[in-house]
N, C-alpha and C. Protein backbone atom coordinates (compact mmCIF):
# COMPACT_ATOMS: atom_id res chain seq x y z
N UNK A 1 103.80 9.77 32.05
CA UNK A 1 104.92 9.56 32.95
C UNK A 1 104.53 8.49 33.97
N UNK A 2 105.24 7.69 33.98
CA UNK A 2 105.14 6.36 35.34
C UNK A 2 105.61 7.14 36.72
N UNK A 3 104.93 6.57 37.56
CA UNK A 3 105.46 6.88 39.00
C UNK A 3 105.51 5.64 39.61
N UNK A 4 106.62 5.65 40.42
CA UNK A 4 107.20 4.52 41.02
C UNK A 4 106.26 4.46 42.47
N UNK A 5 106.05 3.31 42.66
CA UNK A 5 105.00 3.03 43.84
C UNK A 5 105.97 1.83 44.89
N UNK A 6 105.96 2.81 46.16
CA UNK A 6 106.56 1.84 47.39
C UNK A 6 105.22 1.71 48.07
N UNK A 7 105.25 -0.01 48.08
CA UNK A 7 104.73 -0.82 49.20
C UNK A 7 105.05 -1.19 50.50
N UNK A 8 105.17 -0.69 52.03
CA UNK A 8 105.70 -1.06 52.89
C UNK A 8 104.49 -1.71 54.08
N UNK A 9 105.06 -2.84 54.49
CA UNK A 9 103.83 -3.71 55.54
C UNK A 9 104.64 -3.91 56.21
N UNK A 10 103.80 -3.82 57.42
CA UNK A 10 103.91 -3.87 58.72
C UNK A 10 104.38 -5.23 59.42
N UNK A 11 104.18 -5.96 58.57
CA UNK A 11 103.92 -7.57 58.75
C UNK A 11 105.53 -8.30 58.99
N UNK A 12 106.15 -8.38 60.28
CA UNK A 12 107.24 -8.46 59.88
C UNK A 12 107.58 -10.43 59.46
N UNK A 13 106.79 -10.52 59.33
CA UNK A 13 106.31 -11.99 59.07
C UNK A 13 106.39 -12.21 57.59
N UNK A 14 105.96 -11.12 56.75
CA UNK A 14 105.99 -11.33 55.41
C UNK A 14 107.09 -11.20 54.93
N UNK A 15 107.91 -11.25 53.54
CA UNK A 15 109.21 -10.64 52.72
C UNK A 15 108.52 -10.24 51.64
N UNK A 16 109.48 -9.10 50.87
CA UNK A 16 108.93 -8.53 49.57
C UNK A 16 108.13 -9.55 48.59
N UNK A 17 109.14 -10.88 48.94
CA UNK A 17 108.89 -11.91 47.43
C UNK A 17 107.22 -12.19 47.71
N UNK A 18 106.81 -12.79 49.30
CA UNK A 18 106.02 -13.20 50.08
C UNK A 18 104.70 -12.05 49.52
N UNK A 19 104.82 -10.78 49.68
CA UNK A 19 104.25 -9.98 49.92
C UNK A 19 103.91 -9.59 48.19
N UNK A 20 104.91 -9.47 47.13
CA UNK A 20 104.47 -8.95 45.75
C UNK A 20 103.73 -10.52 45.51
N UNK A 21 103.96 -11.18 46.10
CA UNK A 21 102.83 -12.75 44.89
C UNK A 21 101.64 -12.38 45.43
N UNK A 22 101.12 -11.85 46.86
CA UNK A 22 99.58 -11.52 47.73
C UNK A 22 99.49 -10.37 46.57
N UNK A 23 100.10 -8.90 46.52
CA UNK A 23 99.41 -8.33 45.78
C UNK A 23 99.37 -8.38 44.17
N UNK A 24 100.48 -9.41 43.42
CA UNK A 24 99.87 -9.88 42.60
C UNK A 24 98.44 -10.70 42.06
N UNK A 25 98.32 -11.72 43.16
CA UNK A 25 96.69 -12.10 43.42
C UNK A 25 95.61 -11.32 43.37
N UNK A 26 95.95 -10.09 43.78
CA UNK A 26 95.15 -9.14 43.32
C UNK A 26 95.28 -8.28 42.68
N UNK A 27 96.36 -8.51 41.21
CA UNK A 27 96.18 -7.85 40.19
C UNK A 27 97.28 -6.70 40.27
N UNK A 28 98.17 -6.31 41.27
CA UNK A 28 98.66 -5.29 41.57
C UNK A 28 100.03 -5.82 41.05
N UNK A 29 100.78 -5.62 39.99
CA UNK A 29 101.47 -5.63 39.75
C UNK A 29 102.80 -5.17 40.33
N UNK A 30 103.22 -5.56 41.92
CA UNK A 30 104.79 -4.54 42.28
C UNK A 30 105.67 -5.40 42.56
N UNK A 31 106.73 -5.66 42.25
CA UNK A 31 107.98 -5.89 42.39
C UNK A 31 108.85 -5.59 43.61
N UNK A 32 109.30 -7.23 44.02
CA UNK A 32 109.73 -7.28 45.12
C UNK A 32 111.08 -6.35 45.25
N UNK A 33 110.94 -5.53 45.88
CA UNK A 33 112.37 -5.00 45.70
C UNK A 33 113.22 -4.56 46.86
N UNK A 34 114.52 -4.67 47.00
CA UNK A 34 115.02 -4.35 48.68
C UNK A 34 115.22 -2.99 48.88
N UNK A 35 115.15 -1.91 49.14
CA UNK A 35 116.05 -1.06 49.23
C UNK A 35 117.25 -0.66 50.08
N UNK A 36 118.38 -0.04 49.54
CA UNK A 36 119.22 0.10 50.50
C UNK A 36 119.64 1.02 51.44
N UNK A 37 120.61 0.68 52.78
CA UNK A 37 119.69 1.77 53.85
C UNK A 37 120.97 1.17 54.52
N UNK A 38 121.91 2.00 55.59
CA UNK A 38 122.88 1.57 56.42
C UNK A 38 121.82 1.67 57.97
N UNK A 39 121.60 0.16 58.15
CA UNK A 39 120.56 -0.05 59.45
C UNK A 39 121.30 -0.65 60.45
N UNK A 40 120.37 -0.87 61.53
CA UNK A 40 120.78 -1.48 62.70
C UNK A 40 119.29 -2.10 62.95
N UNK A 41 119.08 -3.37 62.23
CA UNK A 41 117.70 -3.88 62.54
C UNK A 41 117.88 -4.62 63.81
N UNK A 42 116.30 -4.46 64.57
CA UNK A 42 115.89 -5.12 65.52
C UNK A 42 114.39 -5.60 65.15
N UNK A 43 114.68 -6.62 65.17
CA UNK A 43 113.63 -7.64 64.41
C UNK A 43 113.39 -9.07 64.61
N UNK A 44 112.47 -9.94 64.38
CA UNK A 44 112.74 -11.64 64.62
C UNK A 44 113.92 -12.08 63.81
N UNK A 45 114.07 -13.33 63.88
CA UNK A 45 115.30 -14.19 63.40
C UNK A 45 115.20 -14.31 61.69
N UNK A 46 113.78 -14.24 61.90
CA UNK A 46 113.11 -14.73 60.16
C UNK A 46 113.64 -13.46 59.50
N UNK A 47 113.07 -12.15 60.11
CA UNK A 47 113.22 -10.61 59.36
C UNK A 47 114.78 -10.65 59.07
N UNK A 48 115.90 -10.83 60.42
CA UNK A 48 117.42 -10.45 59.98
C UNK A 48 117.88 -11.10 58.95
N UNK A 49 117.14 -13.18 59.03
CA UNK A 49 117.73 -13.77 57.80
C UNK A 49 117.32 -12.90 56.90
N UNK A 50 116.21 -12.42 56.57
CA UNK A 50 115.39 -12.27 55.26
C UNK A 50 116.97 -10.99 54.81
N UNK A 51 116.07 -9.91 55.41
CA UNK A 51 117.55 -8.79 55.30
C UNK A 51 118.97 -9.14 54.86
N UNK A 52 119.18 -10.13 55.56
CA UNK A 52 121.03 -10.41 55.29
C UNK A 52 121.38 -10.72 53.88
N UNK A 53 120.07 -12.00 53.51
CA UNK A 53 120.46 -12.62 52.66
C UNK A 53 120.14 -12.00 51.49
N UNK A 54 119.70 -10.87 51.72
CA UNK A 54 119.65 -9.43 50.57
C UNK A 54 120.68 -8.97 50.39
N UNK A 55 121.37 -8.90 51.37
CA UNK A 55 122.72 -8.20 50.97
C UNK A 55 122.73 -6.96 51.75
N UNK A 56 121.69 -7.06 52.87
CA UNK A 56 121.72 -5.81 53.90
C UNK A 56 122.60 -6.11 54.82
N UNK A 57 123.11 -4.98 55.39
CA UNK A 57 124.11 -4.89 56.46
C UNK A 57 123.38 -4.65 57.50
N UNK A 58 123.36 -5.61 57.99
CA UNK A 58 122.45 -4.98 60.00
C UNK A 58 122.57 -4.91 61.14
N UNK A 59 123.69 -5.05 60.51
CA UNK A 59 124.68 -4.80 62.18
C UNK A 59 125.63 -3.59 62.22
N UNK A 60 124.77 -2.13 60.86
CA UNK A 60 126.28 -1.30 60.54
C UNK A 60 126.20 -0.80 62.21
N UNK A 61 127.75 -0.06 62.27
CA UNK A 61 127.66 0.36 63.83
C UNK A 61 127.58 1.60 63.56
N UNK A 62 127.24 2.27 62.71
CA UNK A 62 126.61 3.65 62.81
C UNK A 62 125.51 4.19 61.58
N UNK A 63 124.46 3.26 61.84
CA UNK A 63 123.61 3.44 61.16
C UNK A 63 122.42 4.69 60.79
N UNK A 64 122.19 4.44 59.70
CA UNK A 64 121.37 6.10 59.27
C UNK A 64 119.73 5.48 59.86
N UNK A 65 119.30 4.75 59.89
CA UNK A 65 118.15 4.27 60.15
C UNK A 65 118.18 2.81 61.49
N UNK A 66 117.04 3.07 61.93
CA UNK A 66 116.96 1.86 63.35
C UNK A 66 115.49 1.59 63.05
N UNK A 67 115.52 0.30 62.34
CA UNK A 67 114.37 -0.54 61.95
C UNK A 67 114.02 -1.02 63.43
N UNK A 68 112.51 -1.23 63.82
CA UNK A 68 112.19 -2.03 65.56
C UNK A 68 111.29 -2.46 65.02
N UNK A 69 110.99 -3.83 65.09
CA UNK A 69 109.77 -4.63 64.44
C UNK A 69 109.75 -5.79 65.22
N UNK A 70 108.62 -6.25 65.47
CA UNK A 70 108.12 -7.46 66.61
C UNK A 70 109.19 -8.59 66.93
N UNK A 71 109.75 -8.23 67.74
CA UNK A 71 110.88 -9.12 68.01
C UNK A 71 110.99 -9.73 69.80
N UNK A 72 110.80 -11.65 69.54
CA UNK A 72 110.69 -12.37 71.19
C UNK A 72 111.86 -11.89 71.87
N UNK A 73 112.90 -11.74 71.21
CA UNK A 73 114.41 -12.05 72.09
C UNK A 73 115.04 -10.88 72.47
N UNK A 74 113.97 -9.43 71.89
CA UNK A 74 113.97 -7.88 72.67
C UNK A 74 114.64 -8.02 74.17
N UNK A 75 116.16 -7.30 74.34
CA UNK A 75 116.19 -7.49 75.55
C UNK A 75 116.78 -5.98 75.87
N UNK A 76 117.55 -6.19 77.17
CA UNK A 76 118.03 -4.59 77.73
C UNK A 76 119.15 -4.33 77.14
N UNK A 77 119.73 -4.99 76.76
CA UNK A 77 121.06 -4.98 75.91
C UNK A 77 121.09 -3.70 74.76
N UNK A 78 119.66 -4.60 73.73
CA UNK A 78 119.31 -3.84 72.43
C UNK A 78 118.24 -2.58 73.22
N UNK A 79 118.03 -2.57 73.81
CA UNK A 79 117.31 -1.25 74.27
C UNK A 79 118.36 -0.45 74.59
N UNK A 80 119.05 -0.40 75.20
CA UNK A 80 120.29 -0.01 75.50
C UNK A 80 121.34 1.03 74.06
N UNK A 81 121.18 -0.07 73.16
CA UNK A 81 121.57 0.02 71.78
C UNK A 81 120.89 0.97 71.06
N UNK A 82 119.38 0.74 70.99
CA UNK A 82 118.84 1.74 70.38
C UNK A 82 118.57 3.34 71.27
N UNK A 83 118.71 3.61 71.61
CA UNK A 83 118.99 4.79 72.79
C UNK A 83 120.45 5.42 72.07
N UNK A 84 121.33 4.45 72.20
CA UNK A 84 122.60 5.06 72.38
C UNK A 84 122.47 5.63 70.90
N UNK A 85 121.75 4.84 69.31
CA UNK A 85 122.11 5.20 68.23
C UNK A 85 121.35 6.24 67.66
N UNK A 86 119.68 6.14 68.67
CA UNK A 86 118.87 7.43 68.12
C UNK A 86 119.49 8.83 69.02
N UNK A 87 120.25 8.59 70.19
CA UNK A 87 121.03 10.24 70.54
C UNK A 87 122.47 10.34 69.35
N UNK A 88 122.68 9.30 68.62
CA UNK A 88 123.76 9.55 67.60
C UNK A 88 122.98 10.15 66.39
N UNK A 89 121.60 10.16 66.49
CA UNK A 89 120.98 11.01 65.54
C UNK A 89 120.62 9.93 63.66
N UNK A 90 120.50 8.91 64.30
CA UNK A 90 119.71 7.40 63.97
C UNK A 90 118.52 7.77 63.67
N UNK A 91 118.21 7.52 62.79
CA UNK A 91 116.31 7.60 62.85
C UNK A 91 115.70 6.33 63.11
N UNK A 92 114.54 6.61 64.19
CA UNK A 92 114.18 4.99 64.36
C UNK A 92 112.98 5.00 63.66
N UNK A 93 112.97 3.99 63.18
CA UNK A 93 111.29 3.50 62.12
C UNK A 93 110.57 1.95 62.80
N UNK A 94 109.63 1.97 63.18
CA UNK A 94 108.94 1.30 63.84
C UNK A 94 107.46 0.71 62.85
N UNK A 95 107.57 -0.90 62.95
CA UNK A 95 106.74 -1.09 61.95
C UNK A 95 104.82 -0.89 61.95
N UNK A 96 104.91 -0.91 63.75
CA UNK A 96 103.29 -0.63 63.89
C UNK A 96 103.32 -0.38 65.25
N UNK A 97 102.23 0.45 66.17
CA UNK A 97 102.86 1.10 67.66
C UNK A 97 102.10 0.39 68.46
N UNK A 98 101.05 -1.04 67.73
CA UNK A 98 100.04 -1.63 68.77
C UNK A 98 101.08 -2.20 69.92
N UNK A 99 100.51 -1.99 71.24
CA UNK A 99 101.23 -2.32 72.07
C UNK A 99 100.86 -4.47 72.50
N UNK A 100 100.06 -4.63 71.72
CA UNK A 100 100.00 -5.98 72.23
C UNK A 100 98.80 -6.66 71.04
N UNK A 101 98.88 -7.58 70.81
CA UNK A 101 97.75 -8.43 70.31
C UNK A 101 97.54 -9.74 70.77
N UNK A 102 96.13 -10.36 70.28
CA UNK A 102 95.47 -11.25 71.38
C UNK A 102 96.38 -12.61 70.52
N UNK A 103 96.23 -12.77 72.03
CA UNK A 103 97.34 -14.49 71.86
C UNK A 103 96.38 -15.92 71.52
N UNK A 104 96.97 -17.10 71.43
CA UNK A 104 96.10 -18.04 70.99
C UNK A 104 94.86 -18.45 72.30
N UNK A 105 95.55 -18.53 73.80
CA UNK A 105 94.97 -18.42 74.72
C UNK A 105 94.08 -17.25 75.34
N UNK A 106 93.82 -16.31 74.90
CA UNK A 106 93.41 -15.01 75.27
C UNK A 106 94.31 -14.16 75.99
N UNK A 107 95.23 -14.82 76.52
CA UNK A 107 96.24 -13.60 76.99
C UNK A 107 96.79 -12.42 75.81
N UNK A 108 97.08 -11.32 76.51
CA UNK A 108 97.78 -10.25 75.53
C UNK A 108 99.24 -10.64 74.94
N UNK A 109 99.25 -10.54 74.01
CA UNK A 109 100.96 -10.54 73.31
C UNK A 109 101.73 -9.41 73.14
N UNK A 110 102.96 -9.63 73.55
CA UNK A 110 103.70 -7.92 73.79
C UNK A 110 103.64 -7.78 72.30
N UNK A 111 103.85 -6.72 71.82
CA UNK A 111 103.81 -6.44 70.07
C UNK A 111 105.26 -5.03 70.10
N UNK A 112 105.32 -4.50 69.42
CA UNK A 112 106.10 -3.63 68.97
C UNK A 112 105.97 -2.40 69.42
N UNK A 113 104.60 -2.19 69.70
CA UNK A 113 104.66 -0.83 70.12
C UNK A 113 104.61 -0.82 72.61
N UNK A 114 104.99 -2.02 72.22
CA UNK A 114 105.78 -2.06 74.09
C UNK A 114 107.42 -1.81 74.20
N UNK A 115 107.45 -2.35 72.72
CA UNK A 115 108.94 -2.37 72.69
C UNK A 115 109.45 -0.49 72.43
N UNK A 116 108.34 -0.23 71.84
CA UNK A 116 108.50 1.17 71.59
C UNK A 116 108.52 2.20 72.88
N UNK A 117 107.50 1.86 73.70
CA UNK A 117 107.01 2.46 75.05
C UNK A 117 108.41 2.47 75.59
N UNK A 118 108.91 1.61 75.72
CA UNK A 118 110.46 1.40 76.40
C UNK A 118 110.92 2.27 75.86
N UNK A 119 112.09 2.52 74.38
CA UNK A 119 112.93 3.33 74.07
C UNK A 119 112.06 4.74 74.57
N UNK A 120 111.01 5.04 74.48
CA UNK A 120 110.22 6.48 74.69
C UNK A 120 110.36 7.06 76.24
N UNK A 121 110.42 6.01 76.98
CA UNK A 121 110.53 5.73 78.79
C UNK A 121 111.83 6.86 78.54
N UNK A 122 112.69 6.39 77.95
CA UNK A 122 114.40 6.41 77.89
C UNK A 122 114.58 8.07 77.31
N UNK A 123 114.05 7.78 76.16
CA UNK A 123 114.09 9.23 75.37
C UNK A 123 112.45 9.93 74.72
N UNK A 124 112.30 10.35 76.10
CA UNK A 124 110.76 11.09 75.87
C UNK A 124 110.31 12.47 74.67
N UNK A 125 111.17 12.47 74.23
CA UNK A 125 111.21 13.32 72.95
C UNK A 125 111.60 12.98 71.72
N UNK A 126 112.04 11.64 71.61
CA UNK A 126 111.75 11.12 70.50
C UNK A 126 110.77 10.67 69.72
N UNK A 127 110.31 10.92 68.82
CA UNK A 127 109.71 10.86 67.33
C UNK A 127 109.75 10.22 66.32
N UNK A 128 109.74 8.62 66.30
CA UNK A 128 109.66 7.82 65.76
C UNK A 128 108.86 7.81 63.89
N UNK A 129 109.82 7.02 63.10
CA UNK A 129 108.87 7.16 61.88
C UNK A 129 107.59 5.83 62.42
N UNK A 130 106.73 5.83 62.14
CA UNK A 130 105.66 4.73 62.05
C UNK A 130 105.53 3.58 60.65
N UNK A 131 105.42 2.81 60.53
CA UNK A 131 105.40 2.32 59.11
C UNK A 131 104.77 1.20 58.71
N UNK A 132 102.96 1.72 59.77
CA UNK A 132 102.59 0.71 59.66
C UNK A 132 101.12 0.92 60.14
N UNK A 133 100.27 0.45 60.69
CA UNK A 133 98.45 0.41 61.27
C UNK A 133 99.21 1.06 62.50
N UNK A 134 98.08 1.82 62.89
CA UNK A 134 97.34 2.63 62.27
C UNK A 134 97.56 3.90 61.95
N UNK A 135 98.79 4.19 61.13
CA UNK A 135 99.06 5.34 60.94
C UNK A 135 98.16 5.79 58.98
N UNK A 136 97.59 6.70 59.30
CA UNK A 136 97.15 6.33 57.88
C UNK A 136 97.93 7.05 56.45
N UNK A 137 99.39 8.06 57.05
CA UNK A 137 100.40 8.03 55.80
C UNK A 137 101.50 7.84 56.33
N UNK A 138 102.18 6.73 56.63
CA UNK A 138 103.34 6.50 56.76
C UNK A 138 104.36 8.26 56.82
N UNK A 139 105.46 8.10 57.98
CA UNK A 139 106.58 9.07 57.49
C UNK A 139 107.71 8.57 57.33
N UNK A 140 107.71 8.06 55.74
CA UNK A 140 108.67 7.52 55.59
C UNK A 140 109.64 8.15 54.58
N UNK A 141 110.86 8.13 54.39
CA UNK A 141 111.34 8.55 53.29
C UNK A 141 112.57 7.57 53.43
N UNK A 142 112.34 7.39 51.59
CA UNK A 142 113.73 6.32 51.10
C UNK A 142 114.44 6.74 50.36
């Protein structure tokens, strides 16, 4: 019997296509594949193109999932947003919780998991999926 194997990275820099040719290089045979999911991504410009032009919807307005992945143009608006959709009972999935990494100058870089600290400020009992370093089994379900 085959079992189907999901690959998910943290990297919001990479795309499936990007990401199955690296682990083809090393022999790993997986297939880029999208899955589908009624979201409300918050993400860079690169991640929403990537998404859209899949044929994802990411702007549904009542989404089952709230993707948060390293994004410059994070503002109070979309914080605002994600609050309002995880008390609508949204699941938020977050791609990695480091709060910063080192910049080209040595300064710190805000990362994803500041952006996270925020929604948590807001709603201190929320429970985020992780889907990414250093969690070492993802809680994910697709």
């Amino acid at each position: 019997m085959r079992e189907r194997l999901y690959v998910v990275s943290s990297n919001s820099t990479d795309t499936p296509a990007t990401l199955s040719t690296r682990l083809q290089d090393l022999r790993l045979k997986i297939a880029a594949e999208h899955p589908r999911s009624c979201l409300r991504l918050y993400g860079s410009w690169r991640l929403r193109g990537h998404a859209s032009e899949h044929g994802l919807d990411i702007f549904a307005p009542q989404p089952d999932r709230i993707p948060l992945a390293g994004d410059m143009s994070f503002g109070y608006g979309d914080l605002e947003e994600i609050i309002a959709l995880a008390v609508a009972r949204a699941s938020l999935m977050v791609t990695n919780p480091d709060h910063t990494h080192p910049g080209p100058d040595g300064l710190a870089v805000p990362e994803t998991g500041a952006l996270l600290t925020a929604v948590r400020a807001c709603l201190p009992d929320l429970t985020p999926g992780i889907v990414g370093k250093p969690e070492p089994s993802p809680r994910l379900r697709c």
